[in-house]
N, C-alpha and C. Protein backbone atom coordinates (compact mmCIF):
# COMPACT_ATOMS: atom_id res chain seq x y z
N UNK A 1 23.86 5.27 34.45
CA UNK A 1 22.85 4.26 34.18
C UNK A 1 21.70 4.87 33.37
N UNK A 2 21.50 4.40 32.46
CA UNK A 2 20.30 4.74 31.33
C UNK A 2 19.00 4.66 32.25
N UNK A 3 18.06 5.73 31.98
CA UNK A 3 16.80 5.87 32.29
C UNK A 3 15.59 4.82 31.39
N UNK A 4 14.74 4.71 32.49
CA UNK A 4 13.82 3.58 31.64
C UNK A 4 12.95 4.42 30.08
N UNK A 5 13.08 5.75 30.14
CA UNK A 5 12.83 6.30 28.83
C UNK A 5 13.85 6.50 28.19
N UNK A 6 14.96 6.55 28.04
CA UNK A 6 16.16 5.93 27.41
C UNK A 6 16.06 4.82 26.89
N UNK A 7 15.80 4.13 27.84
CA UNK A 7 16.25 2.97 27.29
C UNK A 7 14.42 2.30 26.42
N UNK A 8 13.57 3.02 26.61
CA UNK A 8 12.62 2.38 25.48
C UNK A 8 12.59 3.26 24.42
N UNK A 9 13.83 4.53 24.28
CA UNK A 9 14.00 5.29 22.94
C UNK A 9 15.12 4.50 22.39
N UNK A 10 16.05 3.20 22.60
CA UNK A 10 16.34 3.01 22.37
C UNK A 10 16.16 1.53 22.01
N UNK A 11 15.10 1.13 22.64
CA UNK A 11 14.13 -0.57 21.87
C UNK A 11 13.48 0.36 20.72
N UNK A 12 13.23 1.38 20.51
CA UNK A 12 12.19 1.80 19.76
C UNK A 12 13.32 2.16 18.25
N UNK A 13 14.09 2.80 18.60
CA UNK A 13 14.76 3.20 17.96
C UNK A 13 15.73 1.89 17.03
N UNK A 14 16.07 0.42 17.57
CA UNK A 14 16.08 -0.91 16.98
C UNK A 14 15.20 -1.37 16.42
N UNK A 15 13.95 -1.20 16.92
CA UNK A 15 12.81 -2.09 16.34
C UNK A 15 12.87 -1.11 14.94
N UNK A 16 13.31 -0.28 15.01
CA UNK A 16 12.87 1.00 13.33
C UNK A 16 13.60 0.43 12.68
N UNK A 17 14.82 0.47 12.84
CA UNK A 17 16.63 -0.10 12.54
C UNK A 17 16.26 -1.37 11.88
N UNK A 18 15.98 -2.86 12.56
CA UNK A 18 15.41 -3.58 12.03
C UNK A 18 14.44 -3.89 11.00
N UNK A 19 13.20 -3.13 10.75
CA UNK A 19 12.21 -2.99 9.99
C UNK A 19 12.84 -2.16 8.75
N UNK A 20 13.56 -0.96 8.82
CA UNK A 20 13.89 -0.41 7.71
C UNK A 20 15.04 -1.39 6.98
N UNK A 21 15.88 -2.23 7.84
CA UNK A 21 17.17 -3.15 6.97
C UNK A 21 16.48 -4.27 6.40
N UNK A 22 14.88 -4.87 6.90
CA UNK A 22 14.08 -6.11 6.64
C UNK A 22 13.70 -5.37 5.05
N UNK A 23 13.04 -3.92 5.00
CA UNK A 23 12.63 -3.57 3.85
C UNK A 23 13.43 -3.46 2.79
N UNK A 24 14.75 -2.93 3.18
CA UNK A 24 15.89 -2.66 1.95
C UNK A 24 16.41 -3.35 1.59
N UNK A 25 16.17 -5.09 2.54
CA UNK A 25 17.09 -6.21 2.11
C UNK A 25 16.51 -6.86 1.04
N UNK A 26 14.52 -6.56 1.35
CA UNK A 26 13.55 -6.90 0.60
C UNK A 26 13.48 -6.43 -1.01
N UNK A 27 13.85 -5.50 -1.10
CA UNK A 27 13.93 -4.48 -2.45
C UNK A 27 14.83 -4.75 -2.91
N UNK A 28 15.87 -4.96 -2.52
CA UNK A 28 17.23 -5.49 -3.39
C UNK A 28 17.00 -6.72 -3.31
N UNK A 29 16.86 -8.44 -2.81
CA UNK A 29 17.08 -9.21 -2.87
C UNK A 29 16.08 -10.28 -3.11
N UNK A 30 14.85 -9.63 -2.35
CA UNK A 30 13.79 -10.17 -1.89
C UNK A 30 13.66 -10.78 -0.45
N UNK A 31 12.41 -11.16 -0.58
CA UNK A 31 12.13 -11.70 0.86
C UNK A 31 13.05 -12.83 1.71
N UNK A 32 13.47 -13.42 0.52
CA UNK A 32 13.93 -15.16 0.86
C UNK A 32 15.40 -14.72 1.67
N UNK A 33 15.82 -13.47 1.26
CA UNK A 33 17.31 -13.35 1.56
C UNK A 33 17.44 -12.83 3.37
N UNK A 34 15.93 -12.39 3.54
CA UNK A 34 16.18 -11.64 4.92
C UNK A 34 16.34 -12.81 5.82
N UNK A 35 17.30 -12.90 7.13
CA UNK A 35 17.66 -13.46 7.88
C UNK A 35 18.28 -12.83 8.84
N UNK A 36 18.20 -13.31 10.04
CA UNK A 36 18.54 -12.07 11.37
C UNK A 36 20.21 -11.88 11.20
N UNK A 37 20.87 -12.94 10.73
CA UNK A 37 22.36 -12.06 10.67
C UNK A 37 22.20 -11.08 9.77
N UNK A 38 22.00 -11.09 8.70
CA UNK A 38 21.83 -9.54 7.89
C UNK A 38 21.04 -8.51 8.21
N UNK A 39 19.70 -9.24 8.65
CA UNK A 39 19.21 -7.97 9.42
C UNK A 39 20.03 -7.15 10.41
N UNK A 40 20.46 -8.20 11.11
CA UNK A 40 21.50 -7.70 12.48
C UNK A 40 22.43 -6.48 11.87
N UNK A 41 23.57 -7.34 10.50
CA UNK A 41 24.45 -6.54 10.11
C UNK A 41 24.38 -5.18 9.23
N UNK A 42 22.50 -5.42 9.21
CA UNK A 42 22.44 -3.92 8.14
C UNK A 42 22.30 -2.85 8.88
N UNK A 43 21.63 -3.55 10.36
CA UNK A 43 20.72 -2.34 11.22
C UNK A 43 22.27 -2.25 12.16
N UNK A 44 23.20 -2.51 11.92
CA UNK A 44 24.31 -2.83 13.27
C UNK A 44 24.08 -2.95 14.79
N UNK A 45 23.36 -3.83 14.80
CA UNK A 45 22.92 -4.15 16.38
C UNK A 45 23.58 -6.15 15.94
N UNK A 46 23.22 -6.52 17.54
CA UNK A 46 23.72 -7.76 17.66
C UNK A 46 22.19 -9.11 17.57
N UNK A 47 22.93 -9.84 16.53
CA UNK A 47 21.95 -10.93 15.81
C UNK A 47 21.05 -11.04 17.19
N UNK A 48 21.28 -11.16 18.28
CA UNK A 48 20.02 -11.48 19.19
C UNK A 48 18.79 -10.87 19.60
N UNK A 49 19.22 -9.33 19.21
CA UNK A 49 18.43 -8.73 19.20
C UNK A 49 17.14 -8.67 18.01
N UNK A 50 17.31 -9.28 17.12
CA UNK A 50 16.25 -9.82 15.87
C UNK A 50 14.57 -11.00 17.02
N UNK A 51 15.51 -11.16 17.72
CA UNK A 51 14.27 -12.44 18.23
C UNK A 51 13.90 -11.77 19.58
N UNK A 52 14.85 -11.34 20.16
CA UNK A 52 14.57 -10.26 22.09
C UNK A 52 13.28 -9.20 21.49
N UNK A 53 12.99 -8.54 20.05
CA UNK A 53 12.08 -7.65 19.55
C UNK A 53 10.90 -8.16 19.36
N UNK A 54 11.23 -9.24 18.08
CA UNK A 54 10.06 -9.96 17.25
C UNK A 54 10.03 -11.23 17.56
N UNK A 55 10.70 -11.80 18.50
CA UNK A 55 10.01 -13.55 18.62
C UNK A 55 10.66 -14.19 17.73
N UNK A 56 9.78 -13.91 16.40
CA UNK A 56 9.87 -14.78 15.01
C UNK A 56 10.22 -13.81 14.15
N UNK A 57 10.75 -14.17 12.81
CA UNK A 57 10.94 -13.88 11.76
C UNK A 57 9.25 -13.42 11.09
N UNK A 58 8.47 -14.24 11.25
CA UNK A 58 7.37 -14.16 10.89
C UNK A 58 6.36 -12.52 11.66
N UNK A 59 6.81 -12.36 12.84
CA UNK A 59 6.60 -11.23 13.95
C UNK A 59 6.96 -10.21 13.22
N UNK A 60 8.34 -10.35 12.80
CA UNK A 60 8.91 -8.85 11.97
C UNK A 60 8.33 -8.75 10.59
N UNK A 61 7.75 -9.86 10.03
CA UNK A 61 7.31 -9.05 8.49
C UNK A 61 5.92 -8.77 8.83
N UNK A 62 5.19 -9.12 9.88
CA UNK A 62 3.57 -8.55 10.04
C UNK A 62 3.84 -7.36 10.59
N UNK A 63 4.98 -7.27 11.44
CA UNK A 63 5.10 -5.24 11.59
C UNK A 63 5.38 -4.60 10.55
N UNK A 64 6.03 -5.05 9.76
CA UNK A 64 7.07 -3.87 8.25
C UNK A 64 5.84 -3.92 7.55
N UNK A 65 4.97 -5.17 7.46
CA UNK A 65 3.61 -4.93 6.26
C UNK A 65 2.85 -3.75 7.09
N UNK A 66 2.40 -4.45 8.41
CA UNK A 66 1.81 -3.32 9.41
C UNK A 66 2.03 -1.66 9.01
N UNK A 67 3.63 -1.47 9.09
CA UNK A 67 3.55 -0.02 9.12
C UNK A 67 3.67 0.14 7.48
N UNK A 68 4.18 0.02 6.09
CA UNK A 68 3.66 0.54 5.29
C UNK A 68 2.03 0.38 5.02
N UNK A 69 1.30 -0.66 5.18
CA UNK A 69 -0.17 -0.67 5.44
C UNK A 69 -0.45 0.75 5.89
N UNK A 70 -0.22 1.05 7.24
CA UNK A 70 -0.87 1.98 7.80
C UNK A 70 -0.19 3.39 7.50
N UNK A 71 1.00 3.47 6.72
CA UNK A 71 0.68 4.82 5.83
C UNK A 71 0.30 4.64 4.74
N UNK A 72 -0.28 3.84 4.04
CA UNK A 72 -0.83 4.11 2.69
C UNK A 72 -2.47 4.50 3.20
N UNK A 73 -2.53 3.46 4.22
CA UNK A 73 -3.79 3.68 4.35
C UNK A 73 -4.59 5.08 4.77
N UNK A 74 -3.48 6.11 5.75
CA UNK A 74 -3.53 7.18 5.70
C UNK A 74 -3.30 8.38 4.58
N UNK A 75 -2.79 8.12 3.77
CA UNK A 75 -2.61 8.41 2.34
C UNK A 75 -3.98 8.41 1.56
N UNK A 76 -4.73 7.16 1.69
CA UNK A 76 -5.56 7.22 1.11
C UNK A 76 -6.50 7.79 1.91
N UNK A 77 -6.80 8.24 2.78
CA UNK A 77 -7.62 8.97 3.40
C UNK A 77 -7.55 10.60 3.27
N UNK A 78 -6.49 10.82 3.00
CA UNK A 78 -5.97 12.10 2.34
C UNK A 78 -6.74 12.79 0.89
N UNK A 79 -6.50 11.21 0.25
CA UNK A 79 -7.00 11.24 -0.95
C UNK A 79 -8.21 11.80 -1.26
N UNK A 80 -8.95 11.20 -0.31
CA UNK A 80 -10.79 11.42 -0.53
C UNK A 80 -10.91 13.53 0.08
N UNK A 81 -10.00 13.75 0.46
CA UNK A 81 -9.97 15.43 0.79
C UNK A 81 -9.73 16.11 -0.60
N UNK A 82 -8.79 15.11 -1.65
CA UNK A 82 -8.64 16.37 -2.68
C UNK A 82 -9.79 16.42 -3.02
N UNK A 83 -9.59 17.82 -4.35
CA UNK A 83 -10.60 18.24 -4.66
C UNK A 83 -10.98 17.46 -6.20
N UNK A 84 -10.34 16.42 -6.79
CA UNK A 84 -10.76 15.78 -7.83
C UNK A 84 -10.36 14.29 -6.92
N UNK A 85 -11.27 14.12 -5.89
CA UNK A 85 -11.08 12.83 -4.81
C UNK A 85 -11.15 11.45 -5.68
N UNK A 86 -12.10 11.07 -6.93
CA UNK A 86 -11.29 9.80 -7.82
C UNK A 86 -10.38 9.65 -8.50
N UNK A 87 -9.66 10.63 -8.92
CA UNK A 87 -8.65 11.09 -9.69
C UNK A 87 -7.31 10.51 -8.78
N UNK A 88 -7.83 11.06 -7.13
CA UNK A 88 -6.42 10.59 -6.64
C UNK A 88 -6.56 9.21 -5.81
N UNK A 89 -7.50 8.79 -5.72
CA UNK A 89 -8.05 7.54 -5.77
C UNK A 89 -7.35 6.81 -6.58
N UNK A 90 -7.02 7.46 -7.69
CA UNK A 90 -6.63 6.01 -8.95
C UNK A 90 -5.60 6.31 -8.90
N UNK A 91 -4.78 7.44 -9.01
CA UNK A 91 -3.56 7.40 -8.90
C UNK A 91 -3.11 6.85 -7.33
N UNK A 92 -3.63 6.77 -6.42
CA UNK A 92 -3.20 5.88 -5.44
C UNK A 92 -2.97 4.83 -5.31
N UNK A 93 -4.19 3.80 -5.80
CA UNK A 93 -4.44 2.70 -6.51
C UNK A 93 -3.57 1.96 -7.60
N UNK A 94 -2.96 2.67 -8.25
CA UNK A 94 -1.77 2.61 -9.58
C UNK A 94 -0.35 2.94 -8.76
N UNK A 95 -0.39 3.77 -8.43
CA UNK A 95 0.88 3.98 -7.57
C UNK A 95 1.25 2.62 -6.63
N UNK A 96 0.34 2.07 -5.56
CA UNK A 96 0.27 1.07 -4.92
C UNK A 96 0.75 -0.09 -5.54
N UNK A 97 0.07 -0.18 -6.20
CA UNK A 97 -0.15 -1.53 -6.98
C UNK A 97 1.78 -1.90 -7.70
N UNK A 98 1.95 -1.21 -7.74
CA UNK A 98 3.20 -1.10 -8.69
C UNK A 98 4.55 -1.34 -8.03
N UNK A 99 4.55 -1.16 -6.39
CA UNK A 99 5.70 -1.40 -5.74
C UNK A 99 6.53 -2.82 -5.58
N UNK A 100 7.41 -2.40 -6.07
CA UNK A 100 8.41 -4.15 -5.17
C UNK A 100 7.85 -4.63 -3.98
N UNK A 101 7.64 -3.90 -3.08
CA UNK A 101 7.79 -4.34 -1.55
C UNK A 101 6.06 -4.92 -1.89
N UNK A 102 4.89 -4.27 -2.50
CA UNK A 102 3.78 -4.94 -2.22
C UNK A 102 4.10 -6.26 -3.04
N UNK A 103 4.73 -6.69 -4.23
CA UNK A 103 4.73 -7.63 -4.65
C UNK A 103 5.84 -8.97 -3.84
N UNK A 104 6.21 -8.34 -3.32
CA UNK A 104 7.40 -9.23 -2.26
C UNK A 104 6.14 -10.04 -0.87
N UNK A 105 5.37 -9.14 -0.05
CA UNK A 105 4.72 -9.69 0.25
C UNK A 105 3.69 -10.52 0.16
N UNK A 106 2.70 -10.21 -1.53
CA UNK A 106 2.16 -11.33 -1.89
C UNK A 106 2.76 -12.24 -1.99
N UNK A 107 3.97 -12.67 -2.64
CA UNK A 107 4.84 -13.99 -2.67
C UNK A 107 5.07 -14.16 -1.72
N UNK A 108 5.31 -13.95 -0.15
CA UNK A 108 5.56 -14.10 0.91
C UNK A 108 4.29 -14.83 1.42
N UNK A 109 2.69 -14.39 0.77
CA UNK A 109 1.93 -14.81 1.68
C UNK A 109 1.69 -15.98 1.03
N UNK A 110 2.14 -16.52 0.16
CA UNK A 110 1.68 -17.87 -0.26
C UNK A 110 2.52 -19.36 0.02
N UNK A 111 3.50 -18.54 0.99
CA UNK A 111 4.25 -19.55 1.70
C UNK A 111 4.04 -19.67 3.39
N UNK A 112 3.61 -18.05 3.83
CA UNK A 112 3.23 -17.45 5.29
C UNK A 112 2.20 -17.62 5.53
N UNK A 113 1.37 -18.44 6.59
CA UNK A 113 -0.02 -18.07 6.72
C UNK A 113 -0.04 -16.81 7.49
N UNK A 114 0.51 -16.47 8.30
CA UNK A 114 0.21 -15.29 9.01
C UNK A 114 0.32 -13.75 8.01
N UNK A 115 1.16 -13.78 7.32
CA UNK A 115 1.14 -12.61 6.55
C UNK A 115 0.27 -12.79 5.36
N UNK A 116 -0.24 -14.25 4.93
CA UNK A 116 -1.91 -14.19 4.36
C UNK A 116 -2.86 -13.70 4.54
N UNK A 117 -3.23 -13.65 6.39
CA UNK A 117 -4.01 -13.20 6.83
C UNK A 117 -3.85 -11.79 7.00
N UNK A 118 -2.76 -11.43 7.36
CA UNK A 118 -2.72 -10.33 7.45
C UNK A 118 -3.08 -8.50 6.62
N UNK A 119 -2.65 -9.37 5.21
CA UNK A 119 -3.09 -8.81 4.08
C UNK A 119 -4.13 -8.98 3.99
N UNK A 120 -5.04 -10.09 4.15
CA UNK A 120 -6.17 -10.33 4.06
C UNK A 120 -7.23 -9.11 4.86
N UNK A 121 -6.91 -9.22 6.12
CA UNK A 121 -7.72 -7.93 6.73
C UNK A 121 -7.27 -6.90 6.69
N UNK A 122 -6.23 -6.23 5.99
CA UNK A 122 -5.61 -5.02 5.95
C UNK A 122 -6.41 -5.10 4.01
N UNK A 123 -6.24 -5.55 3.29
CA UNK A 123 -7.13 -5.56 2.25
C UNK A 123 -8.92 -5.47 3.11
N UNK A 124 -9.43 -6.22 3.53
CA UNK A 124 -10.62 -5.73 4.17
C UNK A 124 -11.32 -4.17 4.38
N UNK A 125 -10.12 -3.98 5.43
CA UNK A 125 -10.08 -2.24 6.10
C UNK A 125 -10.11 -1.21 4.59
N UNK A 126 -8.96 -1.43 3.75
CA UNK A 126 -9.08 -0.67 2.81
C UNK A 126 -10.25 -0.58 1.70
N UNK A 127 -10.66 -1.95 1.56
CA UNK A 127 -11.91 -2.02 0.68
C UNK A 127 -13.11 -1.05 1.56
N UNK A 128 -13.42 -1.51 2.53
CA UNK A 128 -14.53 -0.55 3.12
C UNK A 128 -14.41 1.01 3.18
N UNK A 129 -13.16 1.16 3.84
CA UNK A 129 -12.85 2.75 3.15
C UNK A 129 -13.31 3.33 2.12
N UNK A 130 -12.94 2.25 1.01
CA UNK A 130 -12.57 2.82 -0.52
C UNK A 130 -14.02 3.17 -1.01
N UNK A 131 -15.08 1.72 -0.30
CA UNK A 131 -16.71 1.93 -0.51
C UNK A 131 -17.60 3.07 0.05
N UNK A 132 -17.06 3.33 1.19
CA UNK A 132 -17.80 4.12 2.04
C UNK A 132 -17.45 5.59 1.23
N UNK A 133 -15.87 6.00 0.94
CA UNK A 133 -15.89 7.26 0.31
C UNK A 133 -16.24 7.83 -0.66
N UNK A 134 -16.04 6.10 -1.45
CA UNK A 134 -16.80 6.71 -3.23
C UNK A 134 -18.19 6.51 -3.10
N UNK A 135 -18.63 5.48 -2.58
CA UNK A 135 -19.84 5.88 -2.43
C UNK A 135 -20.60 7.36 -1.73
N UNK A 136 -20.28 7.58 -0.80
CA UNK A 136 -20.08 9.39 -0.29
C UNK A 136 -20.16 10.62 -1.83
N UNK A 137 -19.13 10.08 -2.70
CA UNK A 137 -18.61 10.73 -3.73
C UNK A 137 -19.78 10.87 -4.48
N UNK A 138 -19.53 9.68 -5.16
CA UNK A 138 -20.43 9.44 -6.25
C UNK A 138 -22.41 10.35 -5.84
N UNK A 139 -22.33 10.26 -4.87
CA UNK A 139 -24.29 10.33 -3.90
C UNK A 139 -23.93 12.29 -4.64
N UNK A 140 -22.94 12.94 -4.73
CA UNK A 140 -22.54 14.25 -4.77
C UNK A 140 -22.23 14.61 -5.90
N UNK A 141 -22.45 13.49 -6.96
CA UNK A 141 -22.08 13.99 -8.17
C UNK A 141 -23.39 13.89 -9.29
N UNK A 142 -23.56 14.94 -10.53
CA UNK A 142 -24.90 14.57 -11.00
C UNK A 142 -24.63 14.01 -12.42
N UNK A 143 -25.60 12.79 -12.62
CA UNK A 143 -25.33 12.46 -14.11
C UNK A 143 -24.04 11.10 -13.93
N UNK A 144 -24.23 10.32 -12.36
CA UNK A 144 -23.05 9.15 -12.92
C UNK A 144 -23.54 8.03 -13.66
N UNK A 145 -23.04 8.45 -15.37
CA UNK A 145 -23.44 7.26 -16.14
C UNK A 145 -23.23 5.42 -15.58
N UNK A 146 -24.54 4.80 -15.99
CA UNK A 146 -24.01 3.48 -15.46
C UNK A 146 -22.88 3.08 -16.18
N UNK A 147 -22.38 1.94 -15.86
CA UNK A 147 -22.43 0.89 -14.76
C UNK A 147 -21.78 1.51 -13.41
N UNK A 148 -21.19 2.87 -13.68
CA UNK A 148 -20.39 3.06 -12.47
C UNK A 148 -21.41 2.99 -10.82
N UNK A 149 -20.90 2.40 -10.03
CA UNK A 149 -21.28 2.38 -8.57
C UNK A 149 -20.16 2.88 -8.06
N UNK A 150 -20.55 2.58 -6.66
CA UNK A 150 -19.10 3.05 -5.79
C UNK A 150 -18.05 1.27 -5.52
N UNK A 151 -18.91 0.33 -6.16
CA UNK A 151 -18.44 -1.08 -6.34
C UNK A 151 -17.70 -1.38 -7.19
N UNK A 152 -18.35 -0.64 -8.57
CA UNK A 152 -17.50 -0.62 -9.67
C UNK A 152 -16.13 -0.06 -10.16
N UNK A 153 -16.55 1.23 -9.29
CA UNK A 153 -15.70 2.14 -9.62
C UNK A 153 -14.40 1.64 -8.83
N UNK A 154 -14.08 0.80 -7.28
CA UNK A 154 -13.67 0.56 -6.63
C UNK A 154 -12.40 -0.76 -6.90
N UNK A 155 -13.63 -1.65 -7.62
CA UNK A 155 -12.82 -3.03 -8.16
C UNK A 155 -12.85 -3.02 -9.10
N UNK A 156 -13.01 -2.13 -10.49
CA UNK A 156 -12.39 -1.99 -11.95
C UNK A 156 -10.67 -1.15 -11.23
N UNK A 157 -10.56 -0.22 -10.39
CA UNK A 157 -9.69 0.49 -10.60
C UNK A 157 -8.47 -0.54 -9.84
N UNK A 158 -8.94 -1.01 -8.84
CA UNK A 158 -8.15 -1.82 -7.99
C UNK A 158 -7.71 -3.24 -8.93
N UNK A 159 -8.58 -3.63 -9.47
CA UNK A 159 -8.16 -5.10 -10.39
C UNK A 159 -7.14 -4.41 -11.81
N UNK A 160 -7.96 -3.51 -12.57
CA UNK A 160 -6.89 -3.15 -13.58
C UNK A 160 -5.50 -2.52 -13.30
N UNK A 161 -5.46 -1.99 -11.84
CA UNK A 161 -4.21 -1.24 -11.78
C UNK A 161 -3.33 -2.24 -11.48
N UNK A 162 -3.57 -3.63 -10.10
CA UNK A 162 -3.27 -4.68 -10.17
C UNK A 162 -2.64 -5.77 -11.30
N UNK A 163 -3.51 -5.94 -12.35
CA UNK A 163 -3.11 -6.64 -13.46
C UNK A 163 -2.40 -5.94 -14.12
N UNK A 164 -2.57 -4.37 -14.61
CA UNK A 164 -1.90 -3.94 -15.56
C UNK A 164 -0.49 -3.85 -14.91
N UNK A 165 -0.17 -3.65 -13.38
CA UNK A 165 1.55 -3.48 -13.44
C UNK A 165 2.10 -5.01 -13.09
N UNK A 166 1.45 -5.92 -13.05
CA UNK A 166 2.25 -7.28 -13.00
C UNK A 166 2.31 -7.58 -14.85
N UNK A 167 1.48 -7.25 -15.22
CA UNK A 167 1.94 -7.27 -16.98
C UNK A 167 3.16 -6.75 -17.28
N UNK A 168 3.20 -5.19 -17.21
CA UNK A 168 4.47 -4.35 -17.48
C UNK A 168 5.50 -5.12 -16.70
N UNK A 169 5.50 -5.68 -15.68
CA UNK A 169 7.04 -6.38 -15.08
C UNK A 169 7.44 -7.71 -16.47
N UNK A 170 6.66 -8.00 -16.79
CA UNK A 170 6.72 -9.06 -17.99
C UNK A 170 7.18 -7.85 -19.31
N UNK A 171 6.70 -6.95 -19.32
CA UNK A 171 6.81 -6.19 -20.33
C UNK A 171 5.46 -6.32 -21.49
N UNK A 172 4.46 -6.62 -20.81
CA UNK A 172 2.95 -6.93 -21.68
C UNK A 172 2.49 -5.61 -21.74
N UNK A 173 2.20 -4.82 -22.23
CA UNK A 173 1.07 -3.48 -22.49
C UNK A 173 -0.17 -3.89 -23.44
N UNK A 174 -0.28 -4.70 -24.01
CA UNK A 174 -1.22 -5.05 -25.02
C UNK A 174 -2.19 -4.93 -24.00
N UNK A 175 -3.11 -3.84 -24.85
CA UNK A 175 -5.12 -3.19 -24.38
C UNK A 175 -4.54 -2.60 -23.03
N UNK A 176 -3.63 -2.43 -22.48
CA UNK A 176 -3.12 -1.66 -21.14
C UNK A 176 -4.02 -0.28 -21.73
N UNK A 177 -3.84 0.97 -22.45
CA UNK A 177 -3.86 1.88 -23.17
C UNK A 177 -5.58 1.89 -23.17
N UNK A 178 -5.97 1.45 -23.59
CA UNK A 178 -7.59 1.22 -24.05
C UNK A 178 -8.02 1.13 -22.92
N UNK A 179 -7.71 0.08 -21.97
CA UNK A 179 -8.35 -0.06 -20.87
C UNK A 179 -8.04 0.80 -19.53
N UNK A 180 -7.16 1.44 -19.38
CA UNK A 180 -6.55 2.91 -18.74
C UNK A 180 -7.90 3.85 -19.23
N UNK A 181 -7.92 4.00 -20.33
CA UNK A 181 -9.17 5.06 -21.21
C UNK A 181 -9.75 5.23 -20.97
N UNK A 182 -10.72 3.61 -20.48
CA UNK A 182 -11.75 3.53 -20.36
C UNK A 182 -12.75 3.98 -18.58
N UNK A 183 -11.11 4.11 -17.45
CA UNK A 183 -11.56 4.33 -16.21
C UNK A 183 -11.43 6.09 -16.60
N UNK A 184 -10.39 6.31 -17.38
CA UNK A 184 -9.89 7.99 -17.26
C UNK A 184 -11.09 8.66 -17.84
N UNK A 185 -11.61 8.07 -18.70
CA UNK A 185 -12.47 8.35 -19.71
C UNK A 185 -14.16 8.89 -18.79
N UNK A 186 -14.50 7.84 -17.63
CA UNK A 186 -15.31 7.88 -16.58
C UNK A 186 -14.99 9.28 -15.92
N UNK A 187 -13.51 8.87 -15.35
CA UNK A 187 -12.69 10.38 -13.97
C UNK A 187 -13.05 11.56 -14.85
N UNK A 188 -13.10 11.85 -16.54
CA UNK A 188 -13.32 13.26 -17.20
C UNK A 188 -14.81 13.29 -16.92
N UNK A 189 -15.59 12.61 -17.29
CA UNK A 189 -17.39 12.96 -17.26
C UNK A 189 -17.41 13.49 -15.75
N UNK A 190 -17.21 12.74 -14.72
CA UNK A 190 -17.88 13.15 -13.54
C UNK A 190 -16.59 14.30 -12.48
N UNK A 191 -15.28 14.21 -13.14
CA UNK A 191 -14.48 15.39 -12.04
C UNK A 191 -13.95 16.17 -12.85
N UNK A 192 -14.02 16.17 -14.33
CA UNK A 192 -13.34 16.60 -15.75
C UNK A 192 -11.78 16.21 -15.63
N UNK A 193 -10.96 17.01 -16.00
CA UNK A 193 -9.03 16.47 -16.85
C UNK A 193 -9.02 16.77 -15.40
N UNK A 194 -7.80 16.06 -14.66
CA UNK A 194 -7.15 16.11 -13.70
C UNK A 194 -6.21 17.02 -13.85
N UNK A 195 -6.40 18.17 -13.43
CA UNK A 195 -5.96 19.39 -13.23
C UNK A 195 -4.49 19.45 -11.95
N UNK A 196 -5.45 19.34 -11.15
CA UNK A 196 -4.92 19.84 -9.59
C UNK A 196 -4.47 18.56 -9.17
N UNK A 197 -3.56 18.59 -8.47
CA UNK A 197 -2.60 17.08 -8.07
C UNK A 197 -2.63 17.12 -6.71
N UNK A 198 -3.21 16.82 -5.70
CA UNK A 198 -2.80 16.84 -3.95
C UNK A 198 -3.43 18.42 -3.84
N UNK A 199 -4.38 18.76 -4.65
CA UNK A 199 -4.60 20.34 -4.31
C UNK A 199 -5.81 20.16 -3.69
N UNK A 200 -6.59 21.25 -2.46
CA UNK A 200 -7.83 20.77 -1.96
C UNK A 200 -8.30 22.16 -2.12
N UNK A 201 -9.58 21.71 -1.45
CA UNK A 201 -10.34 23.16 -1.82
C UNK A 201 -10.28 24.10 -0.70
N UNK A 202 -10.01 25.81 -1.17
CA UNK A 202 -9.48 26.78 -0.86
C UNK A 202 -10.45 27.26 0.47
N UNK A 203 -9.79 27.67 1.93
CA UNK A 203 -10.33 27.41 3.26
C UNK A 203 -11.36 28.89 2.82
């Protein structure tokens, strides 16, 4: 007879099973295609177990947003340690912005209220982060030409990285180039060329 820690390494170990077959069904097919028999048949557990976990369908995509949310969001907390901390700011920001799975859930939330909201305050959490560090940043750096704030700097990088990779899925680059320039152009005055990639400063 299975032990009661057995047996919640093994709810734990489904609920993963599930969430990782919800994401891969997501990336190949999109959202519309996930349904608990495929979930069932990707993760090989039995279709009942999709609702004995999550209730709803709706239950399982606020966890899968949940946990990539909460490693990016640790990611970006990482970020503010390197030692050219806007540099990897934007490449976080650009990196983000650019995934299938984040664009699967915006289209998801405009049919979901719950995963509207959800993004909604998980966008919240990250904006304050993003203010509190560059602002931190910026207070440490000398000579930041205006307009940059820790506001500016925050929602130019987040809106252009945003727009510019839903363009490229169209295949648009027009002023992409110029307007890339014009944030990189900022990251050289105040941290100079992005040198060091994930490198921090020496203990």
């Amino acid at each position: 007879m299975k032990t009661e820690r057995a047996s919640r390494a093994d709810g734990a170990a489904t609920r993963v099973a599930l969430l990782d077959a919800a994401e891969q069904i997501m990336l190949d097919e999109g959202y519309a295609a996930v349904s608990s028999r495929r979930l069932a048949a990707r993760a090989g557990v039995n279709p009942g177990l999709v609702y004995y976990y999550y209730d709803t369908m709706d239950n399982l995509f606020v966890e899968l947003f949940r946990r990539g949310a909460e490693r990016s969001y640790q990611h970006q907390r990482e970020v503010f340690e390197d030692v050219q901390p806007l540099w990897g700011l934007w490449e976080a920001v650009h990196g983000q912005s650019q995934t299938a799975l984040t664009m699967e859930f915006i289209s998801m939330a405009v049919h979901r209220r719950t995963i509207r909201a959800e993004i909604a305050e998980s966008s919240r959490r990250f904006r304050e982060l993003q203010l509190e560090e560059v602002g931190r940043i910026l207070a440490g750096y000398r000579d930041v030409p205006a307009p940059w704030t820790a506001t500016t700097v925050v929602m130019l990088m987040s809106s252009v990285s945003r727009l510019l990779r839903m363009e490229e899925f169209f295949d648009i680059d027009t002023g992409h180039a110029e307007t890339v320039a014009v944030i990189e152009d900022f990251l050289r005055v105040v941290e100079g060329d992005r040198v060091l990639r994930g490198a921090r400063e020496p203990a």
